[in-house]
Protein backbone atom coordinates (compact mmCIF):
# COMPACT_ATOMS: atom_id res chain seq x y z
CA UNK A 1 -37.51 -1.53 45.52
CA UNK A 2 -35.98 -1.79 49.39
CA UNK A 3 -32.82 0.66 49.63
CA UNK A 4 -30.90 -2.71 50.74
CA UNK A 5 -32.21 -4.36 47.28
CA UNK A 6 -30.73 -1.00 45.79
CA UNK A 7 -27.46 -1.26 47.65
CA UNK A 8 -26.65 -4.87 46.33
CA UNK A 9 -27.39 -3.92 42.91
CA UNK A 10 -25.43 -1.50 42.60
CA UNK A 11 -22.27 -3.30 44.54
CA UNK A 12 -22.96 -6.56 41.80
CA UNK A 13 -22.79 -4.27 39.40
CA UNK A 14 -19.84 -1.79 39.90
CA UNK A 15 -18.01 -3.87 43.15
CA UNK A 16 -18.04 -3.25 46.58
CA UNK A 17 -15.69 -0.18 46.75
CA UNK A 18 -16.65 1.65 43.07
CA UNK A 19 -20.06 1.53 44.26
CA UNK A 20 -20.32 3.74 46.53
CA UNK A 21 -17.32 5.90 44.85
CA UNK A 22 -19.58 6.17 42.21
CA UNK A 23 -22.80 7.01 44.12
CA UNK A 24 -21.02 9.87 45.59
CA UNK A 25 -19.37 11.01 43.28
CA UNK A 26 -21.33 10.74 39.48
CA UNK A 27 -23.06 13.26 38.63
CA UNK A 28 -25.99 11.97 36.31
CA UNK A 29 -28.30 14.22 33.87
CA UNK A 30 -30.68 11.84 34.24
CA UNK A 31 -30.71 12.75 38.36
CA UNK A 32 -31.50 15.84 37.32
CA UNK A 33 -28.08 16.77 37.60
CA UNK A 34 -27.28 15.16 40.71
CA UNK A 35 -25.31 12.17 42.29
CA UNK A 36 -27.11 8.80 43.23
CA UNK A 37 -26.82 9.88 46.87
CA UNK A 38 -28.17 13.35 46.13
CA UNK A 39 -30.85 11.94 44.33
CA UNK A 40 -31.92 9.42 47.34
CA UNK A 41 -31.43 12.19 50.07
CA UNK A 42 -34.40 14.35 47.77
CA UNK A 43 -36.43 11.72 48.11
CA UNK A 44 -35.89 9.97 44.92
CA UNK A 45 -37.35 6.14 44.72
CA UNK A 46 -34.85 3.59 44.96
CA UNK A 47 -36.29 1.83 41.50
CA UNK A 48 -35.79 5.51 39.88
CA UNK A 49 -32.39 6.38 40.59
CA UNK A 50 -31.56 2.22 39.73
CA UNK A 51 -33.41 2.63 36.28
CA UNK A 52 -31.44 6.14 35.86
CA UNK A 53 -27.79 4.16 36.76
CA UNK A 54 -29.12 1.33 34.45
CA UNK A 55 -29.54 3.55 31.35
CA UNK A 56 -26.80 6.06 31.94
CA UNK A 57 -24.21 3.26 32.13
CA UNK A 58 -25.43 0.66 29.96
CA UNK A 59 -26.12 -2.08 32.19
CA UNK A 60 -27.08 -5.22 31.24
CA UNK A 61 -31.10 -6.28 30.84
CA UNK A 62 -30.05 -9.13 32.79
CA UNK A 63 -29.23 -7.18 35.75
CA UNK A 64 -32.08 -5.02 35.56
């Protein structure tokens, strides 16, 4: 999955401005204890840490 592929996920799923709140600021055990962000910078693939979000906060297997 493209980074930009990652980005509109995760803005159709939480809305333009919790987004990126969220991706900041969420720490997730399934990160390994870090925030989306974190977990990108470490070199985490995109798919991952979108699979991760997708679990952790229930989203819907259509928007998987």
């Amino acid at each position: 999955m493209r980074l930009t592929m990652f980005w509109e996920r995760m803005r159709a799923q939480f809305g333009e401005t919790y987004a990126d709140s969220f991706a900041r600021d969420h720490v997730m055990s399934e990160l390994g204890g870090r925030t989306v962000v974190q977990a990108l910078e470490d070199g985490w693939e995109a798919k991952d840490v979108w699979r991760a979000v997708c679990v952790a906060m229930d989203v819907p297997a259509t928007r998987r």
